[in-house]
C-alpha atoms as a PDB file:
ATOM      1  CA  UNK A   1      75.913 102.814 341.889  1.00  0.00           C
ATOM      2  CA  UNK A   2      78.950 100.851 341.115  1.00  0.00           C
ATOM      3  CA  UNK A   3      82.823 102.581 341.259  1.00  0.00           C
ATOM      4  CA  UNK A   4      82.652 102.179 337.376  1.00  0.00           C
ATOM      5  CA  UNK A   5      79.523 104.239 337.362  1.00  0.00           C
ATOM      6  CA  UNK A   6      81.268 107.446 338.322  1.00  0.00           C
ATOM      7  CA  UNK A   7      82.407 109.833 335.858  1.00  0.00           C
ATOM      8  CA  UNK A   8      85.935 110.124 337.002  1.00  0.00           C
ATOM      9  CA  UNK A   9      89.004 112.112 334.611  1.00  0.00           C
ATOM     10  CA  UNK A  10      91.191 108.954 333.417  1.00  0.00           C
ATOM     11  CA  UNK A  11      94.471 109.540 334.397  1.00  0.00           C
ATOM     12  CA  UNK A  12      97.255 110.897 332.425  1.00  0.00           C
ATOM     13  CA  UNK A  13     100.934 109.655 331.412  1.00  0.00           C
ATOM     14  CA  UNK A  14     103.085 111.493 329.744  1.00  0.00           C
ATOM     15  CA  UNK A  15     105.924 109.108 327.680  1.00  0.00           C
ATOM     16  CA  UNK A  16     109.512 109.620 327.830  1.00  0.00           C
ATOM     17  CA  UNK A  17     112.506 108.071 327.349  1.00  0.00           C
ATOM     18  CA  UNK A  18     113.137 105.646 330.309  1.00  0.00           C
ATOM     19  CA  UNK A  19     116.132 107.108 332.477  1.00  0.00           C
ATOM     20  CA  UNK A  20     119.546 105.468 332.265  1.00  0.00           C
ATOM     21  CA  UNK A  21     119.334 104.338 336.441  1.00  0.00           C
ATOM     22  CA  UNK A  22     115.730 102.250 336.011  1.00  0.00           C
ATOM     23  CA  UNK A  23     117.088 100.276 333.128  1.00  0.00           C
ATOM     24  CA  UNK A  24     119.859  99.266 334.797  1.00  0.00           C
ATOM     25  CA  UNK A  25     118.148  98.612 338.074  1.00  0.00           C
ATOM     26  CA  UNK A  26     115.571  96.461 335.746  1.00  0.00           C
ATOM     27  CA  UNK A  27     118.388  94.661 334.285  1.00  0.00           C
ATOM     28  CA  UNK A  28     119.422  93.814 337.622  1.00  0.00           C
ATOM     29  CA  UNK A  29     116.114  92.340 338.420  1.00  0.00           C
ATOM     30  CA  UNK A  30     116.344  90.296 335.549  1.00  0.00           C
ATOM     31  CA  UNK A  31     119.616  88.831 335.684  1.00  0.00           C
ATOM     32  CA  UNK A  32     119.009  87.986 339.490  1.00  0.00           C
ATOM     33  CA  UNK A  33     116.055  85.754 337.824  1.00  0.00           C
ATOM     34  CA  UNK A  34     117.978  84.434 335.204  1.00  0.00           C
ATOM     35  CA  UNK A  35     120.401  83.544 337.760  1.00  0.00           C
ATOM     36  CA  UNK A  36     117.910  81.912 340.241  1.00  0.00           C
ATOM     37  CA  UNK A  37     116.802  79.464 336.639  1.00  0.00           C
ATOM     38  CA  UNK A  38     120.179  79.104 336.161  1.00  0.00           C
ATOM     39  CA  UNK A  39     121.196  77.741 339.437  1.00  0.00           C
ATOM     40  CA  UNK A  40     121.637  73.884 338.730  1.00  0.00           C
ATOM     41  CA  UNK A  41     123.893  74.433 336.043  1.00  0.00           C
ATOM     42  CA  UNK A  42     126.243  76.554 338.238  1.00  0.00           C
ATOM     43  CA  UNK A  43     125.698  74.034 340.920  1.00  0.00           C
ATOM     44  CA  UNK A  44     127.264  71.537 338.185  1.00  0.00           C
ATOM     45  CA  UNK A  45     130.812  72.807 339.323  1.00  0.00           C
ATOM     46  CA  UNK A  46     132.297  71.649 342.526  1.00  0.00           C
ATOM     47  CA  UNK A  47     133.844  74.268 344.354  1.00  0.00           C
ATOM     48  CA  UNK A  48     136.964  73.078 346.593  1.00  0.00           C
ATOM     49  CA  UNK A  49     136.729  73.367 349.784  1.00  0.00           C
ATOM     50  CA  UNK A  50     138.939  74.885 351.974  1.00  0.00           C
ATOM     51  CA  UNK A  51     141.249  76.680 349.781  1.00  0.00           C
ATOM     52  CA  UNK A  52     142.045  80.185 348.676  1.00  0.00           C
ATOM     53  CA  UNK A  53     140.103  81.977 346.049  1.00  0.00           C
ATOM     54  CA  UNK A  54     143.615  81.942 344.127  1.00  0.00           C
ATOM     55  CA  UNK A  55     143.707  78.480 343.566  1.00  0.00           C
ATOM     56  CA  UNK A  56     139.911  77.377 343.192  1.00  0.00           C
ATOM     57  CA  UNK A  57     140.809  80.143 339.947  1.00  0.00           C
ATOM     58  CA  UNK A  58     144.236  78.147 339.440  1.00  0.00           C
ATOM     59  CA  UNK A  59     141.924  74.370 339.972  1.00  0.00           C
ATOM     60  CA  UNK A  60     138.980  75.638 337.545  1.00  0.00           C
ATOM     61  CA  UNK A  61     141.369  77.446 335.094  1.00  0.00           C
ATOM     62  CA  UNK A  62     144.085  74.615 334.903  1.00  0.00           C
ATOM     63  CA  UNK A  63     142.292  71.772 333.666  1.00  0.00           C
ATOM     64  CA  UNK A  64     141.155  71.348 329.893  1.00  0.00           C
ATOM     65  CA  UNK A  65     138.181  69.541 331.491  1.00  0.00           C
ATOM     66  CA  UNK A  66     136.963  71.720 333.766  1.00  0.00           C
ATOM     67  CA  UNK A  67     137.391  74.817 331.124  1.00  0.00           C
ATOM     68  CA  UNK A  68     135.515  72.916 328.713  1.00  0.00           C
ATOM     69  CA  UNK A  69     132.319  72.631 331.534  1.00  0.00           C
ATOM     70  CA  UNK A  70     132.686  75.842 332.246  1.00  0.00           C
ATOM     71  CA  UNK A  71     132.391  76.724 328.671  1.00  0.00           C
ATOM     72  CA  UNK A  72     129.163  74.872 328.230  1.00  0.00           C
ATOM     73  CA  UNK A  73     127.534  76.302 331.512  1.00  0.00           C
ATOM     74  CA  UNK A  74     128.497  79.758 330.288  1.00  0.00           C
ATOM     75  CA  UNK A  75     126.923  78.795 326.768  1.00  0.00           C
ATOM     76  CA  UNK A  76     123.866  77.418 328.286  1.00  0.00           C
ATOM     77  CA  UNK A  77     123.135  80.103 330.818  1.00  0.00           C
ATOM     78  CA  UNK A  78     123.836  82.199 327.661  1.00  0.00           C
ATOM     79  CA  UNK A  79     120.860  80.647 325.933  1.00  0.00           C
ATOM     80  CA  UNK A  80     118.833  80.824 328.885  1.00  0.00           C
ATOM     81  CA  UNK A  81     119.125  84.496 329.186  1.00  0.00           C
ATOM     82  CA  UNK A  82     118.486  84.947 325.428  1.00  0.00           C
ATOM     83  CA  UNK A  83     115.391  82.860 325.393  1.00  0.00           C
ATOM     84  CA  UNK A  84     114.426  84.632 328.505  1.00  0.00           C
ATOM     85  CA  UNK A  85     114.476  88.517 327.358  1.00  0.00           C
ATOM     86  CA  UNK A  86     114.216  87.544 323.360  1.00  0.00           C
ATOM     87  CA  UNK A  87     110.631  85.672 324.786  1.00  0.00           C
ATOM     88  CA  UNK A  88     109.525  87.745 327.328  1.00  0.00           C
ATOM     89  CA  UNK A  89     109.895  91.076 325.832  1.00  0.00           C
ATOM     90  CA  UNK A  90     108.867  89.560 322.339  1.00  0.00           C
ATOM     91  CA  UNK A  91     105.354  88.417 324.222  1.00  0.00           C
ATOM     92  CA  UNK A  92     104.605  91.254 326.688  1.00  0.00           C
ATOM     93  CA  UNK A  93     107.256  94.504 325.542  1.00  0.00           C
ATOM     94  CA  UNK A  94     108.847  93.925 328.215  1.00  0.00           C
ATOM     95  CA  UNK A  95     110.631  92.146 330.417  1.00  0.00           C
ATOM     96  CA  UNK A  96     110.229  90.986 334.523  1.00  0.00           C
ATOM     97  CA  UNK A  97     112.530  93.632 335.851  1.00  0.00           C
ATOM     98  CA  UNK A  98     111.184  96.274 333.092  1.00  0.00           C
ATOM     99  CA  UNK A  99     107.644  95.917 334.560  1.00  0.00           C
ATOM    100  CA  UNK A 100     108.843  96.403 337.822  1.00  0.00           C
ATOM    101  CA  UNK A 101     110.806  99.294 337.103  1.00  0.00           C
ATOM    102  CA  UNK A 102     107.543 100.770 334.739  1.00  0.00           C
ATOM    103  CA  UNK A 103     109.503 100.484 331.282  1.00  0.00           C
ATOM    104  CA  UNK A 104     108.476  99.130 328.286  1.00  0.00           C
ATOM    105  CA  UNK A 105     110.328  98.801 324.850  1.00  0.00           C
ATOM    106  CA  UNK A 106     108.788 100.245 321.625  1.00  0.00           C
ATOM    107  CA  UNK A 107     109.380  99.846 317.786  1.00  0.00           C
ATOM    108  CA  UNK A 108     110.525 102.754 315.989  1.00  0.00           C
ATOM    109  CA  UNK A 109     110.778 100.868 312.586  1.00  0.00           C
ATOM    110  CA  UNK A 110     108.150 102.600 310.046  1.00  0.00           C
ATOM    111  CA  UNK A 111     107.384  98.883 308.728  1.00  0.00           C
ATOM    112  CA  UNK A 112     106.722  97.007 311.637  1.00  0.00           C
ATOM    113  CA  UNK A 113     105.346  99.487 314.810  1.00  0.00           C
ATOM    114  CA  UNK A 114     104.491  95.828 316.983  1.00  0.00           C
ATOM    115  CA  UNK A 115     107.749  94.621 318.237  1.00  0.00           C
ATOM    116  CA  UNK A 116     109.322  91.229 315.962  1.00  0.00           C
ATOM    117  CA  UNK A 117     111.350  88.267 317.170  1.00  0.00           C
ATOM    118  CA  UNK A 118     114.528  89.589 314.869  1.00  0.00           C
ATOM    119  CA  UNK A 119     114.652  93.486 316.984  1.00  0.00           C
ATOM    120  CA  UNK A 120     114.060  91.153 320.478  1.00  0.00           C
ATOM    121  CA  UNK A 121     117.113  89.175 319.134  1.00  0.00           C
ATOM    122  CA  UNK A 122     119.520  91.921 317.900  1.00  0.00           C
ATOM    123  CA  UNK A 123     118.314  93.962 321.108  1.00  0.00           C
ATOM    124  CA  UNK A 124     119.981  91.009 323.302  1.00  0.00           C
ATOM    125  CA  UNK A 125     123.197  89.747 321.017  1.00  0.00           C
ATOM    126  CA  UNK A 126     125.345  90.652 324.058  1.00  0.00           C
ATOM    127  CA  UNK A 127     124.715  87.566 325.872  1.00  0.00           C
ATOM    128  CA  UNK A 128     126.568  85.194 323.218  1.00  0.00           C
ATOM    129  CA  UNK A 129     129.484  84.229 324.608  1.00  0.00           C
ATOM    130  CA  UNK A 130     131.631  85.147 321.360  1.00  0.00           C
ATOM    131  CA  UNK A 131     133.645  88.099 320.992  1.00  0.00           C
ATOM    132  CA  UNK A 132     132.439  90.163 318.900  1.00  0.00           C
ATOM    133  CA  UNK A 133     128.569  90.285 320.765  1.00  0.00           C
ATOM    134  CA  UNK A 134     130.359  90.315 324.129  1.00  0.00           C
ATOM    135  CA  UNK A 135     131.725  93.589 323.647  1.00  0.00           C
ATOM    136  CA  UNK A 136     128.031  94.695 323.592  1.00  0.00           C
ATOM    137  CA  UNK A 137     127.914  94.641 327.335  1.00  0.00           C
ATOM    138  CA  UNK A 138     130.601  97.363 327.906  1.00  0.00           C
ATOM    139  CA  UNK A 139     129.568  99.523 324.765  1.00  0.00           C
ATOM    140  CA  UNK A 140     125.680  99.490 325.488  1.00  0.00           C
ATOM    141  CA  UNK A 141     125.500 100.846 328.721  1.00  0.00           C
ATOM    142  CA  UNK A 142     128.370 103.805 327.799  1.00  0.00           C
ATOM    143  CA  UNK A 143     126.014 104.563 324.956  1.00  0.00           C
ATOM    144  CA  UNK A 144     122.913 104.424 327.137  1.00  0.00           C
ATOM    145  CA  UNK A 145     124.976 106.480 330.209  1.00  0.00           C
ATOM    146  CA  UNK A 146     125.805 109.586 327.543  1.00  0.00           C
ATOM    147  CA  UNK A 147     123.287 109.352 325.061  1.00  0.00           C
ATOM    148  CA  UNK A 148     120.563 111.981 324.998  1.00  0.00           C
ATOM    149  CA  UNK A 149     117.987 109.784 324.165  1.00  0.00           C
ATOM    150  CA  UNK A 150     119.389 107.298 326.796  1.00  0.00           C
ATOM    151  CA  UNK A 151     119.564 104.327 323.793  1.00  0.00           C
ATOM    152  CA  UNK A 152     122.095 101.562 323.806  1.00  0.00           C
ATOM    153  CA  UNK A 153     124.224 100.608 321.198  1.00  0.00           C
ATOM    154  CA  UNK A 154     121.731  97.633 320.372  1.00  0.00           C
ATOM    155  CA  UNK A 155     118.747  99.987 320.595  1.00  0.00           C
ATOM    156  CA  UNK A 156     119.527 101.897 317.489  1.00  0.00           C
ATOM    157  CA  UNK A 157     120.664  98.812 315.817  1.00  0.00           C
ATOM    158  CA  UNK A 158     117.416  96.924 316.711  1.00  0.00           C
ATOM    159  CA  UNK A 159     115.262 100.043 315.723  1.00  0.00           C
ATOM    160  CA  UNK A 160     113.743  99.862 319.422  1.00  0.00           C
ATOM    161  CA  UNK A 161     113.504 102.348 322.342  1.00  0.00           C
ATOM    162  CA  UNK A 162     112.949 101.746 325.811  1.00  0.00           C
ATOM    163  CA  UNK A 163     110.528 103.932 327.447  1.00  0.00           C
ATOM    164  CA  UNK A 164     108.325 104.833 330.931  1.00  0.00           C
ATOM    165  CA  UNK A 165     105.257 106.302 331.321  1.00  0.00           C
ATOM    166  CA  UNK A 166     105.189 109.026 333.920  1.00  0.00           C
ATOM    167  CA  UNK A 167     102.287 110.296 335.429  1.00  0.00           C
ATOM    168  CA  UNK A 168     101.298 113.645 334.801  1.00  0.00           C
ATOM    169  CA  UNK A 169      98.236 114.338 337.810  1.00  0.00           C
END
């Protein structure tokens, strides 16, 4: 008798809206991978040695050429992280750190209930580098913090919800 012989009760999950602290934590995650794929560009930068952190600022700041690489690195780790969530959570529902933390994102648009590439983009519009998108990453997590349903700011815009899956045995 094999293990898939026995008659065992399935378990059961219970699905709720995925608490403020796990998305964060699974944001984390994610941004500690982007940062990892991101690491030659930001190794593209010498830092000086031997000085204070005041004037490495002062060294990288100061120069029109060095604020115009830092520009590009900033755009292309921008793109990078886009492609990364925008693809990943487009494929699967969900992204690296989500799985870890047991989230997953839904539709809630009555057209389309499988998640599109246009709600993965709008959910993720706070990683271009332009103000006003970068404003997005102070104003989503307030909204998710305080929000009943624990939604950001791009959540209701997107027509997605992030949720978990708690077991109920």
């Amino acid at each position: 008798m094999a293990i898939t012989d026995l008659n065992l009760p399935k378990r059961r999950y219970m699905k709720t809206d995925a608490h403020w602290a796990k998305r964060i934590l699974a944001f984390l995650i994610d941004i500690m991978i982007i940062s990892f794929l991101t690491l030659p560009l930001q190794s593209a930068i010498p830092v000086p040695q031997n000085m204070s952190f005041t004037d490495i600022i002062k060294t990288m700041f100061g120069s029109p050429e060095m604020q115009g690489k830092l520009f590009m690195i900033e755009l292309f780790s921008a793109i990078i992280a886009m492609l990364y969530f925008i693809i990943i959570e487009y494929k699967l529902g969900q992204s690296i750190g989500k799985t870890i933390m047991g989230l997953k994102i839904e539709s809630e648009d009555k057209n389309h209930k499988e998640l599109t590439l246009w709600q993965m983009f709008l959910r993720n519009l706070f990683f271009v580098p332009l103000i006003p998108f970068n404003l997005l990453a102070v104003i989503d997590p307030v909204f998710m913090i305080f929000r009943k349903d624990r939604k950001r700011f791009s959540d209701m815009f997107s027509k997605t919800k992030v949720v978990e899956y708690v077991p109920l045995n």
